[in-house]
Protein backbone atom coordinates (compact mmCIF):
# COMPACT_ATOMS: atom_id res chain seq x y z
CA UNK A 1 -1.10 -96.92 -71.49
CA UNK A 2 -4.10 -99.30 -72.61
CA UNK A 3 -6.87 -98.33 -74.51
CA UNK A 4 -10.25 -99.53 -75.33
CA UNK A 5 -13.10 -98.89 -76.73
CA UNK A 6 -17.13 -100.18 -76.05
CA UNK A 7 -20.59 -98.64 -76.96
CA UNK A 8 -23.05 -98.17 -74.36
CA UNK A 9 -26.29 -96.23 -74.11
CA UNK A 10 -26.07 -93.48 -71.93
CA UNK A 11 -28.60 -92.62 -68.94
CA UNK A 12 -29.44 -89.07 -69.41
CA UNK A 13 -30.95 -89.07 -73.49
CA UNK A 14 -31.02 -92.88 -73.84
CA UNK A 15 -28.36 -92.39 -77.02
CA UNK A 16 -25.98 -94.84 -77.86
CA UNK A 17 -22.77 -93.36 -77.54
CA UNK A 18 -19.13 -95.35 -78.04
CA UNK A 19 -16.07 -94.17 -75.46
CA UNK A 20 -12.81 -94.81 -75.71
CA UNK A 21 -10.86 -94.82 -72.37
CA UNK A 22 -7.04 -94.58 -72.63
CA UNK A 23 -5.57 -95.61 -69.16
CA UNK A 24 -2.58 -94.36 -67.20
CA UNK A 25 -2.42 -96.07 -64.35
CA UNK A 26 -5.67 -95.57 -62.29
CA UNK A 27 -6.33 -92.25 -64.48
CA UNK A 28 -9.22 -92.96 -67.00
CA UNK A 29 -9.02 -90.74 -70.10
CA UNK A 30 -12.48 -90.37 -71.60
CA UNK A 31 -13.43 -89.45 -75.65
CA UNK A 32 -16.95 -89.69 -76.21
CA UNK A 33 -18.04 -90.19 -79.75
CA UNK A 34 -14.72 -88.54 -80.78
CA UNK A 35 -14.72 -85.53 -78.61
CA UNK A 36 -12.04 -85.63 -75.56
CA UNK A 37 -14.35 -84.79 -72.47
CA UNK A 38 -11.91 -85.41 -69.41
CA UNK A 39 -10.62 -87.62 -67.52
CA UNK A 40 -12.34 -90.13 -63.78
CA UNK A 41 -10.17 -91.88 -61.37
CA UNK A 42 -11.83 -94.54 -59.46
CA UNK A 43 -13.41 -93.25 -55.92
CA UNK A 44 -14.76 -95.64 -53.70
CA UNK A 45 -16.61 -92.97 -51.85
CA UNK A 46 -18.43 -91.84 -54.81
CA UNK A 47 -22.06 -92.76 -55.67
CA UNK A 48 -21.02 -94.65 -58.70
CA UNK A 49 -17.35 -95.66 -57.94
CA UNK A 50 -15.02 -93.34 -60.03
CA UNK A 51 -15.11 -89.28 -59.79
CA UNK A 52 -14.41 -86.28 -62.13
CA UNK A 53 -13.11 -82.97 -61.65
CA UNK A 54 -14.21 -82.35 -65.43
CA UNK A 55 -17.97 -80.74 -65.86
CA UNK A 56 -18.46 -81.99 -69.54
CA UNK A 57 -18.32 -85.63 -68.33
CA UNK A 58 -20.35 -85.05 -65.10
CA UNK A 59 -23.96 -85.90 -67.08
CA UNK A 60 -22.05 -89.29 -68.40
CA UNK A 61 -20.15 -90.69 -65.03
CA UNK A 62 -22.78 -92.48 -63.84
CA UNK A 63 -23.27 -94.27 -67.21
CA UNK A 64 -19.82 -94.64 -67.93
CA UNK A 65 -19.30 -95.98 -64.87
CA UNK A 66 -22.04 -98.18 -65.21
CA UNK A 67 -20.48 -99.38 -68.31
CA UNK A 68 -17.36 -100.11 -66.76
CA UNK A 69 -18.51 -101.86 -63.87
CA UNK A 70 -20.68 -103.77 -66.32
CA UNK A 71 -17.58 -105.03 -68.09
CA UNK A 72 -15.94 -106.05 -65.14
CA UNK A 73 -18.20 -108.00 -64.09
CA UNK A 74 -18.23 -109.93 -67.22
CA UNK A 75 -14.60 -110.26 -67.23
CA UNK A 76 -14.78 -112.28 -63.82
CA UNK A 77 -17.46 -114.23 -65.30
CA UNK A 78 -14.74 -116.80 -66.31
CA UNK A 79 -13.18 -117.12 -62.87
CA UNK A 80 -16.73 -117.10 -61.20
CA UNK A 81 -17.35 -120.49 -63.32
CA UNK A 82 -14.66 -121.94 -62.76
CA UNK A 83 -14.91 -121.37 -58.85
CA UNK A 84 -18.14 -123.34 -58.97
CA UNK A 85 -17.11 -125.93 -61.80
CA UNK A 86 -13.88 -126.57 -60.46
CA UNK A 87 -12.21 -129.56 -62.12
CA UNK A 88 -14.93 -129.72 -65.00
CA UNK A 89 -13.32 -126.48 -66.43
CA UNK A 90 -10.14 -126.39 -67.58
CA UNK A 91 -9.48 -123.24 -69.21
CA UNK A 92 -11.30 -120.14 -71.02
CA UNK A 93 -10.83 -117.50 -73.45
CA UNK A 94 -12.37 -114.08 -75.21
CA UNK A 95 -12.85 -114.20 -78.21
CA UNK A 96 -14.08 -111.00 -79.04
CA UNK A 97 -16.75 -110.71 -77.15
CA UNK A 98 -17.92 -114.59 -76.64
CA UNK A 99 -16.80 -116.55 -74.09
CA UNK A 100 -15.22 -119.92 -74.97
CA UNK A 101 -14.97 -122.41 -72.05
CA UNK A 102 -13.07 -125.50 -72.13
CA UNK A 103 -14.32 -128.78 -70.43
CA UNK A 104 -12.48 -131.64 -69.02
CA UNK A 105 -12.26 -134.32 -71.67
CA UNK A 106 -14.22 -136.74 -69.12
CA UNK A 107 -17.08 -134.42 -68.56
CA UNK A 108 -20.51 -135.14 -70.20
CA UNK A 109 -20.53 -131.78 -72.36
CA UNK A 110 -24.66 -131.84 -72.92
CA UNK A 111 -25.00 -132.72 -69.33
CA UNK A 112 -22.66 -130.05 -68.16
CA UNK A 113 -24.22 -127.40 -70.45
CA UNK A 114 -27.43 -127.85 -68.97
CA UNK A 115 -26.02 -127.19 -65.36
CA UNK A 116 -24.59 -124.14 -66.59
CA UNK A 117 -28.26 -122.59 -68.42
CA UNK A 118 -29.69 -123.77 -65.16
CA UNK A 119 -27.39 -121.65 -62.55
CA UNK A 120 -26.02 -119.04 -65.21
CA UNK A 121 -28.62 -116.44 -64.03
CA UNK A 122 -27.62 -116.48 -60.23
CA UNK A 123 -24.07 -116.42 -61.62
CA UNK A 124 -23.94 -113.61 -63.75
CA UNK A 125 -23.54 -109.77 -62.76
CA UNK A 126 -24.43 -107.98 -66.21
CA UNK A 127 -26.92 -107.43 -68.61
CA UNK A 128 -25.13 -107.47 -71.95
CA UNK A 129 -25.75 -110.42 -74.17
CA UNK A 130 -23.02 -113.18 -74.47
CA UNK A 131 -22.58 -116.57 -76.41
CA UNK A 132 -20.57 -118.50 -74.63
CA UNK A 133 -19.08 -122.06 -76.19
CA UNK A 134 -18.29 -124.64 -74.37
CA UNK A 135 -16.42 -127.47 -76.01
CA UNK A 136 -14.77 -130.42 -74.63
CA UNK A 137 -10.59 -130.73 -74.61
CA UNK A 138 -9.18 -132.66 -77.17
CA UNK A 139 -13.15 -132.91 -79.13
CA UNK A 140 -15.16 -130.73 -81.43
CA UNK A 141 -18.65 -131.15 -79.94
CA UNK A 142 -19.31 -127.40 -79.22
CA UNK A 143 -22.59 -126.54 -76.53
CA UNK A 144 -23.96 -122.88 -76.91
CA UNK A 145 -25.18 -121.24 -74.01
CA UNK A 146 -26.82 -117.96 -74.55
CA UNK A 147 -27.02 -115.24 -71.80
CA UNK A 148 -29.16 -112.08 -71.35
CA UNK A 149 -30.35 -113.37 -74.32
């Protein structure tokens, strides 16, 4: 089972409100602000992707699924980059919730930071902030590129 946990502000009273979602398998278990509420499974013929049998989380699905598909989409950010970038990008990692990119030791890193700001708004898929930090292999010039900022 995985868990994790992320804040979000929910549709219905505009409140901040932080979930924690244990998984089990494709069943998401959902506490909301500490209560246990129920559990969604994803549903691809549902309005908002995943579906509940459980009333008390029927005002949140759409936000939590929001959330969710919010998160995904940041999580393929990475891979989306490195798609376009190809050789220029030669690995990533989270580290909490910035994105560190690493760049080819041959590639000019203020050059190749200003691609990125340029495109990064048809790339990405989500509205939360990010940092990301893009740093050449094997140097300690860091670039910071801020998004949804």
């Amino acid at each position: 089972m995985t868990t994790y946990d992320f804040t979000y502000k929910s549709i219905p009273d505009g409140e901040l409100k932080t979930v924690t979602i244990d998984q089990d398998d494709e069943v998401l278990n959902i506490t909301l602000d500490g209560v246990y509420l129920g559990s969604i499974v994803p549903d691809k013929s549902s309005e908002f992707g995943y579906n509940t049998e459980d009333e008390a989380l029927q005002p949140e699905l759409e936000s939590i699924a929001m959330a969710l598909l919010e998160g995904e989409a940041m999580n393929n950010l990475p891979v989306a980059l490195k798609e376009m970038y190809g050789e220029n990008l030669i690995g990533w990692a989270w580290d909490e919730k910035d994105l560190k990119l690493i760049a080819h030791p041959d590639t000019d890193l203020v050059e190749f930071s200003g691609v990125i700001r340029d495109q990064i708004d048809e790339i990405v898929l989500f509205e939360q902030p990010l940092l990301i930090y893009l740093s050449k292999e094997g140097s300690g010039e860091v670039m910071v590129i801020q998004v949804n900022s």
